[in-house]
Protein backbone atom coordinates (compact mmCIF):
# COMPACT_ATOMS: atom_id res chain seq x y z
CA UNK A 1 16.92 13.88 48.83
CA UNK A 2 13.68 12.04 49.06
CA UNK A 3 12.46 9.09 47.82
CA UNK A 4 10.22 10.57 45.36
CA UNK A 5 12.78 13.30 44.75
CA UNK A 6 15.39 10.58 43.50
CA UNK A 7 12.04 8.87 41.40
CA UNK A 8 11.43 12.08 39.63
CA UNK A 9 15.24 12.80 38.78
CA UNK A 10 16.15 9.80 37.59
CA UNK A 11 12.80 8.47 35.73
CA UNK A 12 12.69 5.55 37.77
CA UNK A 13 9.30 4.60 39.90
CA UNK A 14 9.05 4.89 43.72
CA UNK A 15 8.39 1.15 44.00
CA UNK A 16 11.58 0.37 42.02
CA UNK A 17 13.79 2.49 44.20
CA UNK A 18 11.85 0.89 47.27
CA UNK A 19 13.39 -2.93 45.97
CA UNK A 20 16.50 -1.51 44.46
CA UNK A 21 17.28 -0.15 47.87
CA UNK A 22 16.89 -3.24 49.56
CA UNK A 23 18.68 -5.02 47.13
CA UNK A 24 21.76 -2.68 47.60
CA UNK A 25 21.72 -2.43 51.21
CA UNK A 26 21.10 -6.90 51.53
CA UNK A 27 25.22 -6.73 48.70
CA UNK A 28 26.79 -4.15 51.49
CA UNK A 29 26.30 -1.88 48.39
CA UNK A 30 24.88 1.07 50.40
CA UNK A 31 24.28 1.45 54.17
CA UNK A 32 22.47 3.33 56.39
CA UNK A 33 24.03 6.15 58.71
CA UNK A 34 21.63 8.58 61.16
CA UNK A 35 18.59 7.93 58.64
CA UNK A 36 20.50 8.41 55.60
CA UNK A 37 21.66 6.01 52.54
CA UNK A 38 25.33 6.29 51.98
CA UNK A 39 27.33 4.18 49.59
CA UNK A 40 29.51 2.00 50.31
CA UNK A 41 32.36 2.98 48.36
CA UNK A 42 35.00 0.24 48.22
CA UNK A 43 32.43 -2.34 47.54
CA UNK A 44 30.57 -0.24 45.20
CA UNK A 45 34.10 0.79 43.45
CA UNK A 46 34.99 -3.22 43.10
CA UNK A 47 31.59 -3.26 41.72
CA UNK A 48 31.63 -0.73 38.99
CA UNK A 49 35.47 -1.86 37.90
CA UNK A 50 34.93 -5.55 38.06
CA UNK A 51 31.62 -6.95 38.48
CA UNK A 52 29.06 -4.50 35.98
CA UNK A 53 30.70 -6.16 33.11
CA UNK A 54 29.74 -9.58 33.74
CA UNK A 55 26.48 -8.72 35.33
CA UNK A 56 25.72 -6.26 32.36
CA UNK A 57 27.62 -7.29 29.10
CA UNK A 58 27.82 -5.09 27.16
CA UNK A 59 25.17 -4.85 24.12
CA UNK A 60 25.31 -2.87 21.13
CA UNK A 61 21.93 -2.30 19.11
CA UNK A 62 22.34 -0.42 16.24
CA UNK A 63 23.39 2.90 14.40
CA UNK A 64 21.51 5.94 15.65
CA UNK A 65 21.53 9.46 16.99
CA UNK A 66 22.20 9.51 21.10
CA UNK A 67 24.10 10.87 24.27
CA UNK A 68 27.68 10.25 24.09
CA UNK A 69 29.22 7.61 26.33
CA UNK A 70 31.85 5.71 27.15
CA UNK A 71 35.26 7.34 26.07
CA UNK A 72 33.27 9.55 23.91
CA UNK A 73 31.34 11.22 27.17
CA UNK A 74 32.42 15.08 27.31
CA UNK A 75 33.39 14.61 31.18
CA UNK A 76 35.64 12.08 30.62
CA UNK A 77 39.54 13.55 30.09
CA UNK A 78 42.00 10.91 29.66
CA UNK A 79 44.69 9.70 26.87
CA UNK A 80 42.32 7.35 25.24
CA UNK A 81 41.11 8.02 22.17
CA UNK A 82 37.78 8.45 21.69
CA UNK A 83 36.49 5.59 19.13
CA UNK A 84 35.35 6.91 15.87
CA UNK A 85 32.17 6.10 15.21
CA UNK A 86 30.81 7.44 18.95
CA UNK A 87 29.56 5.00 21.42
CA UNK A 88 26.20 6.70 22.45
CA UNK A 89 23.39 5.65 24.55
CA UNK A 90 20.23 6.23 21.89
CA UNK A 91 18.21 9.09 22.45
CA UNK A 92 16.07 11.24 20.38
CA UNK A 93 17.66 14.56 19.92
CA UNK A 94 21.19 13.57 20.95
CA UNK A 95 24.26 15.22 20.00
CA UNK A 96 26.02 12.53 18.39
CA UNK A 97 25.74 9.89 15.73
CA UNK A 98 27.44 6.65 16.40
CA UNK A 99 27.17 2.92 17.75
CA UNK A 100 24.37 2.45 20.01
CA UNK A 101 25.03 0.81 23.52
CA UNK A 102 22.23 -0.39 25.01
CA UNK A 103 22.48 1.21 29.08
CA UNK A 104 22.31 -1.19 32.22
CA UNK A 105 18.67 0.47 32.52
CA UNK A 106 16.82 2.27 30.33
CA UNK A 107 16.39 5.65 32.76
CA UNK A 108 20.30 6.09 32.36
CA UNK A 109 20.83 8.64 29.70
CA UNK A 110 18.03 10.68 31.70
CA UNK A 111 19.38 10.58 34.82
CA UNK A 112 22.97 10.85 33.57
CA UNK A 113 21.37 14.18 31.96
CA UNK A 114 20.30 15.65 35.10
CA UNK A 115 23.59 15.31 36.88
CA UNK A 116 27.15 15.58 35.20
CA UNK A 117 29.25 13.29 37.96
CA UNK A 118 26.68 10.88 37.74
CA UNK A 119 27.03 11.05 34.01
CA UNK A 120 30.73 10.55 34.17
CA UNK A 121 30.61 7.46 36.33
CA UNK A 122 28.14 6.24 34.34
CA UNK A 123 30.17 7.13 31.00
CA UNK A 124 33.31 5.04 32.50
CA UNK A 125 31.12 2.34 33.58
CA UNK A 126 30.58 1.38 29.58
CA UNK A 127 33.97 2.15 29.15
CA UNK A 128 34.44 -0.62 31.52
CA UNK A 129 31.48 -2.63 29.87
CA UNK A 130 33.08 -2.51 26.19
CA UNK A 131 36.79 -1.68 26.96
CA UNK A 132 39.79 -3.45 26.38
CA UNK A 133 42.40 -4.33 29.08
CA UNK A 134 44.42 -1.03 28.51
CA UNK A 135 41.02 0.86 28.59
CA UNK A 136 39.54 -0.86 31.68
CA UNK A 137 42.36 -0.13 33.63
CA UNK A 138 42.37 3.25 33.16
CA UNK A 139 38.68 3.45 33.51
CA UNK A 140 39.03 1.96 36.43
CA UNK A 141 41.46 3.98 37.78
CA UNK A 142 39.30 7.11 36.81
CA UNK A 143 36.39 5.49 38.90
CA UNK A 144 38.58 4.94 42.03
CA UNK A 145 39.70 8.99 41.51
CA UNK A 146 35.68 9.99 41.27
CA UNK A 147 34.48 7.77 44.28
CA UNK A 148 37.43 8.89 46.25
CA UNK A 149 36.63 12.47 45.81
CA UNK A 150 35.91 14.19 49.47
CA UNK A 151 33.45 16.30 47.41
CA UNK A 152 31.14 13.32 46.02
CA UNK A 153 27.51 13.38 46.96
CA UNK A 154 27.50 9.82 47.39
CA UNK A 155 29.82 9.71 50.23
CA UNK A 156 30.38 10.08 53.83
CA UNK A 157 33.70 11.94 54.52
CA UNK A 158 33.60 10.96 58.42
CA UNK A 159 33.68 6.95 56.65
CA UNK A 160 37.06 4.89 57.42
């Protein structure tokens, strides 16, 4: 995917990618393999389950209509129940009414529309941002099970 591909798909601007790519390659985040950006996936996966939530606390903004998130996500299947009101990240037309959670970046419910994995690990991230310690470890567990997948974009399956 290019550069301007990945800017159009995720709402974010070339320039932005350009620094966020630097930034993520400088934490061992991603790395480059025979031209191509490849993440990292045990540092990204220590990331997501332990470093998002103090680096992006979570923030809740309101009542509104929005994309469901969090436990409440469609894509996420586990023995938690759902919280009732929804956690949703607020967007106009969205298919649920609950507490709004204010994303990490505001081109998440967009790109997290465009692609249902992403929109999964995303989802479990804020499960991670808001949960409680039962919650979080089964979030995180759910993470490790995604990231670990042979079939994820995001990975190399030659990688040791």
């Amino acid at each position: 995917m290019s550069v301007r591909d990945l800017s159009e798909s995720i709402k974010v601007s070339i320039g932005e990618i350009s620094k966020s790519t630097k930034r993520l390659l400088s934490a061992s985040l991603l790395v480059e393999r025979e031209g191509r950006f490849l993440a990292e996936i045990n540092a990204l996966k220590e990331w997501l389950c332990y470093g998002v939530r103090y680096a992006y606390p979570a923030e809740t903004i309101g009542f509104g209509r929005g994309m469901p998130t969090g436990w409440n996500c469609p894509n996420v299947r586990t023995d938690i129940m759902p919280p009732d009101p929804p956690v949703v990240w607020g967007v106009s037309g969205g298919s649920a009414e609950g507490s709004i959670l204010r994303p990490i970046h505001e081109s998440v419910p967009f790109a997290a529309s465009n692609d249902e994995l992403l929109y999964e690990v995303l989802s479990l991230m804020e499960a991670i941002r808001i949960g409680k310690p039962r919650e979080l470890t089964i979030a995180r567990e759910e993470i490790a099970t995604v990231l670990k997948n042979e079939k994820s974009p995001w990975t190399d399956t030659k990688q040791t």
